[in-house]
PDB file of N, CA and C in Angstrom:
ATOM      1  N   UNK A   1      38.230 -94.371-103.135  1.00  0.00           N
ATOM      2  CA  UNK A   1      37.980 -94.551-101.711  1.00  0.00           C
ATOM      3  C   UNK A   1      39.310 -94.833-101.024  1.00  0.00           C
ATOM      4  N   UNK A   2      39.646 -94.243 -99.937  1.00  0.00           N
ATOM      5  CA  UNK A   2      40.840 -94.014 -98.842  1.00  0.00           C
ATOM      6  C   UNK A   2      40.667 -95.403 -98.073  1.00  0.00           C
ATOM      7  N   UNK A   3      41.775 -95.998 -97.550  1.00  0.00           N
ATOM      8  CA  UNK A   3      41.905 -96.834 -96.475  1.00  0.00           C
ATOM      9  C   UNK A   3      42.071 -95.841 -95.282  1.00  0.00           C
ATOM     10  N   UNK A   4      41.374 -96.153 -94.369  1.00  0.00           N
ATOM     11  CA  UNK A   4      41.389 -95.295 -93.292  1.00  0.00           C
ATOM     12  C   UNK A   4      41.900 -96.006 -91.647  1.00  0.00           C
ATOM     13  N   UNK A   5      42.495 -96.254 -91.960  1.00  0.00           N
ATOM     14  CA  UNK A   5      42.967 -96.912 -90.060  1.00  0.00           C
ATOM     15  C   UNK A   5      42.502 -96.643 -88.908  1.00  0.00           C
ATOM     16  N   UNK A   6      41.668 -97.236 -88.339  1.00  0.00           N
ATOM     17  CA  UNK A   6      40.977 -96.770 -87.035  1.00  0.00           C
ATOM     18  C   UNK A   6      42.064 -97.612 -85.847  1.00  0.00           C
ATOM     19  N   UNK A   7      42.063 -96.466 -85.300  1.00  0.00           N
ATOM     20  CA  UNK A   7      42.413 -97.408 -83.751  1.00  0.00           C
ATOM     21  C   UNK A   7      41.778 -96.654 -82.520  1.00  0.00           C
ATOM     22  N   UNK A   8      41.779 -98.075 -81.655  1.00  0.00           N
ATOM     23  CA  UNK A   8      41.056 -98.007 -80.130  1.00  0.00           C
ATOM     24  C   UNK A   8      41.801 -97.986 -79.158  1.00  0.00           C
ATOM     25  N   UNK A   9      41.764 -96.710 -78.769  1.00  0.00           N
ATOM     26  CA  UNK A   9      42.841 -96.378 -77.555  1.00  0.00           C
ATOM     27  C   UNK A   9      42.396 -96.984 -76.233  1.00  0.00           C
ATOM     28  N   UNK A  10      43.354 -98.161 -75.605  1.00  0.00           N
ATOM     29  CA  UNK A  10      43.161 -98.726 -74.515  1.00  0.00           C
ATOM     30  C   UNK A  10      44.099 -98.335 -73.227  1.00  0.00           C
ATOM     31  N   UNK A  11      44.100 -98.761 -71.725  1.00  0.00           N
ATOM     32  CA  UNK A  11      44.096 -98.043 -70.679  1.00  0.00           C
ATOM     33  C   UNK A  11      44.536 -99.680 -70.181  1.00  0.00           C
ATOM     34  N   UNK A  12      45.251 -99.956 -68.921  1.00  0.00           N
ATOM     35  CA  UNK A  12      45.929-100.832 -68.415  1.00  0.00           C
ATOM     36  C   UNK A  12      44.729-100.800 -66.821  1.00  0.00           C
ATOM     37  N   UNK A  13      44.206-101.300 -66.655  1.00  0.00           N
ATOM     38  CA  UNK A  13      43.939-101.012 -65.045  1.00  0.00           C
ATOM     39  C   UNK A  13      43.623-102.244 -64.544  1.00  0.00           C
ATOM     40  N   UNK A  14      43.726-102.411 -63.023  1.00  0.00           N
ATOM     41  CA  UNK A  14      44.034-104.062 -62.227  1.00  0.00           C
ATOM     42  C   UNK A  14      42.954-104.092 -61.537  1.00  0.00           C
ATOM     43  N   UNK A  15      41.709-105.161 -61.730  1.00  0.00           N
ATOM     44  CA  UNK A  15      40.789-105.348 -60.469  1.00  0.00           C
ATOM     45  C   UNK A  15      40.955-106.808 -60.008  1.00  0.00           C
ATOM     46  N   UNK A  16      40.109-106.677 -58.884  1.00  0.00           N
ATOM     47  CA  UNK A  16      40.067-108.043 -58.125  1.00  0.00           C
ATOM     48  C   UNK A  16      38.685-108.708 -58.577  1.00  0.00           C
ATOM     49  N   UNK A  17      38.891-110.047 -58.900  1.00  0.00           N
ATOM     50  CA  UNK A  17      37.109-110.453 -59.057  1.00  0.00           C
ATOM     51  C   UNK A  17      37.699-112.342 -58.536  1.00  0.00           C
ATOM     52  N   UNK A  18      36.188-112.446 -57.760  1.00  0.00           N
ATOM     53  CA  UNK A  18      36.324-114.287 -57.462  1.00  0.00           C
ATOM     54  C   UNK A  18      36.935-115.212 -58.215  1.00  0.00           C
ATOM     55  N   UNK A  19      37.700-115.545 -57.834  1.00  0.00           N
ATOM     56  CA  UNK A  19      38.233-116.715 -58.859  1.00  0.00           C
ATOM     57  C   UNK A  19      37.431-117.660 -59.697  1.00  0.00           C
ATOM     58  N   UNK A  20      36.132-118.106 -58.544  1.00  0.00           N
ATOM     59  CA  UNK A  20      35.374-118.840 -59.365  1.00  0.00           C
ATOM     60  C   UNK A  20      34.649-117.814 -60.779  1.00  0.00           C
ATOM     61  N   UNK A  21      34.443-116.033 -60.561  1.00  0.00           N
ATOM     62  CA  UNK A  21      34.194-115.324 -61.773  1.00  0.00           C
ATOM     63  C   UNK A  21      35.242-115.795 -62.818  1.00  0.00           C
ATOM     64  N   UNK A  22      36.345-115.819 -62.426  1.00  0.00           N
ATOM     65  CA  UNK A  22      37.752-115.826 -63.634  1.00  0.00           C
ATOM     66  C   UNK A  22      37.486-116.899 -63.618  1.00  0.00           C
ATOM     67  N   UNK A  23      37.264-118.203 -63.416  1.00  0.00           N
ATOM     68  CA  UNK A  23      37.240-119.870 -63.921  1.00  0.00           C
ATOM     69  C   UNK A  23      35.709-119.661 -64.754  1.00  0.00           C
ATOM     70  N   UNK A  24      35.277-118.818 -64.583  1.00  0.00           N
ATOM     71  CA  UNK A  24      33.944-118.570 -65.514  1.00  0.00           C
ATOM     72  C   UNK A  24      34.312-118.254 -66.557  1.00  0.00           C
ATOM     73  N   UNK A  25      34.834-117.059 -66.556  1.00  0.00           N
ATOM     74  CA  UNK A  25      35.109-116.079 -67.782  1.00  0.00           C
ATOM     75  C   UNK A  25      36.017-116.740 -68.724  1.00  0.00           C
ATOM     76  N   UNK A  26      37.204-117.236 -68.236  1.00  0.00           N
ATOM     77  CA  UNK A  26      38.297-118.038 -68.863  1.00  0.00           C
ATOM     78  C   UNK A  26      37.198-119.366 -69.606  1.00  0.00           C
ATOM     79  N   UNK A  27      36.590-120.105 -69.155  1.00  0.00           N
ATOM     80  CA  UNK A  27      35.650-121.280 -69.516  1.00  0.00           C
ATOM     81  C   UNK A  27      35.254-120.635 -71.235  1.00  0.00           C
ATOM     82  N   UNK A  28      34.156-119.651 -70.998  1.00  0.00           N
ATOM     83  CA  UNK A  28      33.542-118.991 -71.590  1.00  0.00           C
ATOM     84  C   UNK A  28      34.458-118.215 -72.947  1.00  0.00           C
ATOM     85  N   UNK A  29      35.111-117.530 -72.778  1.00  0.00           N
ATOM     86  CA  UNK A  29      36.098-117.479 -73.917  1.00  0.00           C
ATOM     87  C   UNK A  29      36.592-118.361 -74.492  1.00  0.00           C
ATOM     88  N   UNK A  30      37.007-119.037 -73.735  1.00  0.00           N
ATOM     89  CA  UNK A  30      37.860-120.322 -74.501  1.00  0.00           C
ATOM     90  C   UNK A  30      36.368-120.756 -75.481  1.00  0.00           C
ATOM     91  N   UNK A  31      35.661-121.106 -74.830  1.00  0.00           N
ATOM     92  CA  UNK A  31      34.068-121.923 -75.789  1.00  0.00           C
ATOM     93  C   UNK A  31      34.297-120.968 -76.792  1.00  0.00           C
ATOM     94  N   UNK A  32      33.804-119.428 -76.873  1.00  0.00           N
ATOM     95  CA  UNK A  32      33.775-118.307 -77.684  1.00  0.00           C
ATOM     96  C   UNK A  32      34.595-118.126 -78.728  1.00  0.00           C
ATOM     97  N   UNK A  33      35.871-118.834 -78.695  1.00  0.00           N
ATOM     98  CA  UNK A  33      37.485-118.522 -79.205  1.00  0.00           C
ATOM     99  C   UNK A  33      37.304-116.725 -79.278  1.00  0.00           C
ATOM    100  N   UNK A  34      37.528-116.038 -77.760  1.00  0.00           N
ATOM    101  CA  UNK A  34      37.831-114.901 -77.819  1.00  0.00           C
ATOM    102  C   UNK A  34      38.362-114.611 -76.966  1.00  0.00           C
ATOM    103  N   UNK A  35      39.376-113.728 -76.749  1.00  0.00           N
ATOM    104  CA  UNK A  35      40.218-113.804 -75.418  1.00  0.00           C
ATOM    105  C   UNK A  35      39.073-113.114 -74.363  1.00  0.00           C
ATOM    106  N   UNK A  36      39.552-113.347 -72.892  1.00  0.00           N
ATOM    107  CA  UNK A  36      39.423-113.076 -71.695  1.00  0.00           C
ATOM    108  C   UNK A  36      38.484-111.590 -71.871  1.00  0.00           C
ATOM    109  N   UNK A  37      39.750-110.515 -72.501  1.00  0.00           N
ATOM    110  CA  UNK A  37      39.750-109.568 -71.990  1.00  0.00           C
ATOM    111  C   UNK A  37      38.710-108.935 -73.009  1.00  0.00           C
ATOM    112  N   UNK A  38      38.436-109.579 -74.015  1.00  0.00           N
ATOM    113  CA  UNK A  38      36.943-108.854 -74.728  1.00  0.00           C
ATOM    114  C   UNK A  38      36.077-109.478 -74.135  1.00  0.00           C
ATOM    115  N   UNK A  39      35.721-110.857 -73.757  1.00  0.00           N
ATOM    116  CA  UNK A  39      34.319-111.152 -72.846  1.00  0.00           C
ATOM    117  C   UNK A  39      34.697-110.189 -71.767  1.00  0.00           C
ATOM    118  N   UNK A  40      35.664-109.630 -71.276  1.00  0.00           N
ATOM    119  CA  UNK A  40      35.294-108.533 -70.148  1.00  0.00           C
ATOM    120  C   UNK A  40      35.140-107.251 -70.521  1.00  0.00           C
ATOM    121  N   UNK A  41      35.184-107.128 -71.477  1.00  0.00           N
ATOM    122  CA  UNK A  41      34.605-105.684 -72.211  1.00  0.00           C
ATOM    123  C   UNK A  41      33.299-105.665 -72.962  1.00  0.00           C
ATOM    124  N   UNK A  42      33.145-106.660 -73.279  1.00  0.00           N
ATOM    125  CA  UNK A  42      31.400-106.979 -73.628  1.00  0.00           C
ATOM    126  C   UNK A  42      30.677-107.221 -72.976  1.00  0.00           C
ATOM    127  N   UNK A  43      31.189-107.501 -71.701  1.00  0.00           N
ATOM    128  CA  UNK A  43      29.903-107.604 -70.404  1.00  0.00           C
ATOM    129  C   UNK A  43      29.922-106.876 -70.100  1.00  0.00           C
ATOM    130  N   UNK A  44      31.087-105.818 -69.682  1.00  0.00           N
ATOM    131  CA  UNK A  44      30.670-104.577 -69.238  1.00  0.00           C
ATOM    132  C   UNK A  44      29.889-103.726 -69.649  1.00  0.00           C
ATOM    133  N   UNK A  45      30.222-103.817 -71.055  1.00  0.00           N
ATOM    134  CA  UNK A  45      29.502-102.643 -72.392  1.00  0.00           C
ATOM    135  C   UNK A  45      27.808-103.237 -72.228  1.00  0.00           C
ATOM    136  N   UNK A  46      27.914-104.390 -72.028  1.00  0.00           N
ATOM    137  CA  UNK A  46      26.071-105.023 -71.933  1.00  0.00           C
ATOM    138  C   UNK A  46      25.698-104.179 -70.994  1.00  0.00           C
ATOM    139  N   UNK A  47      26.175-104.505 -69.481  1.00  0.00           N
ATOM    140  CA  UNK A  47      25.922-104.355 -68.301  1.00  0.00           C
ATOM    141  C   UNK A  47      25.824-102.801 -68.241  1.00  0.00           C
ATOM    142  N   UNK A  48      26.538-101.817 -68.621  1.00  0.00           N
ATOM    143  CA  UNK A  48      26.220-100.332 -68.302  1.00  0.00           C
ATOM    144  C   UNK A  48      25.578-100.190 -69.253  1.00  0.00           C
ATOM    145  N   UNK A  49      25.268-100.479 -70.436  1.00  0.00           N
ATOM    146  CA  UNK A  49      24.018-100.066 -71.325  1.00  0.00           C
ATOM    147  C   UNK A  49      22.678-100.689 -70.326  1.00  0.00           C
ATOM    148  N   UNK A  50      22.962-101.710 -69.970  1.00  0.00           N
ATOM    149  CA  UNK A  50      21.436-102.401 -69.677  1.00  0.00           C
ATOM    150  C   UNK A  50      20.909-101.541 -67.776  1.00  0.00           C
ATOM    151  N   UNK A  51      21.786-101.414 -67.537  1.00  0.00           N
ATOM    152  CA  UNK A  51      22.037-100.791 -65.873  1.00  0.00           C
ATOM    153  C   UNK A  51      20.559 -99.893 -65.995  1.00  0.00           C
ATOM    154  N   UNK A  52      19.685-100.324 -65.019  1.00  0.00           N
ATOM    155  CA  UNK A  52      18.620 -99.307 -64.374  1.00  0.00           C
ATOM    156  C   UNK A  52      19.192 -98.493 -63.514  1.00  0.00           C
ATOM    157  N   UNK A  53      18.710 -97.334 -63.844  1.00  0.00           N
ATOM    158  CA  UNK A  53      18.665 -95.923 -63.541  1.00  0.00           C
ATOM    159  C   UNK A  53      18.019 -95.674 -62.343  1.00  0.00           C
ATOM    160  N   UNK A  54      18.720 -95.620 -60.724  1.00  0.00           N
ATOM    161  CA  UNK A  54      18.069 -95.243 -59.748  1.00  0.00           C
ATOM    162  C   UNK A  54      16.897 -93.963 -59.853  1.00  0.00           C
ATOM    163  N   UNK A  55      15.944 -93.907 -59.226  1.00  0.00           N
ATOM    164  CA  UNK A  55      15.162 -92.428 -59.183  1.00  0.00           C
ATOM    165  C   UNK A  55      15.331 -92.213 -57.823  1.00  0.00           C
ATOM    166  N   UNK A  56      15.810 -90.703 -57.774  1.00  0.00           N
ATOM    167  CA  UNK A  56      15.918 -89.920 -56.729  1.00  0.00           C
ATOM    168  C   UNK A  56      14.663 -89.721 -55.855  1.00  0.00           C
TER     169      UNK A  56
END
């Protein structure tokens, strides 16, 4: 069996969110011991999986 190296190609981009969101998020990681920027990629990943589907 091969060792196989995966990597996850990431992207730099800047948003604005409430401070009191970032005194959330920062709180919340820290509890988690996970940085910032994966609780903001796991909510997102929740949030567009879970997202209802307008009907036309």
């Amino acid at each position: 069996m091969e060792f196989e190296i995966k990597k996850t190609e990431y992207v730099n981009r800047t948003y604005r969110i409430p401070k009191e969101l970032a005194d959330r998020l920062s709180l919340i990681a820290q509890q988690e011991d996970i940085s910032v920027n994966e609780l903001v990629v796991q909510s997102c990943e929740f949030a567009l999986d879970n997202l209802k589907k307008k009907e036309n």
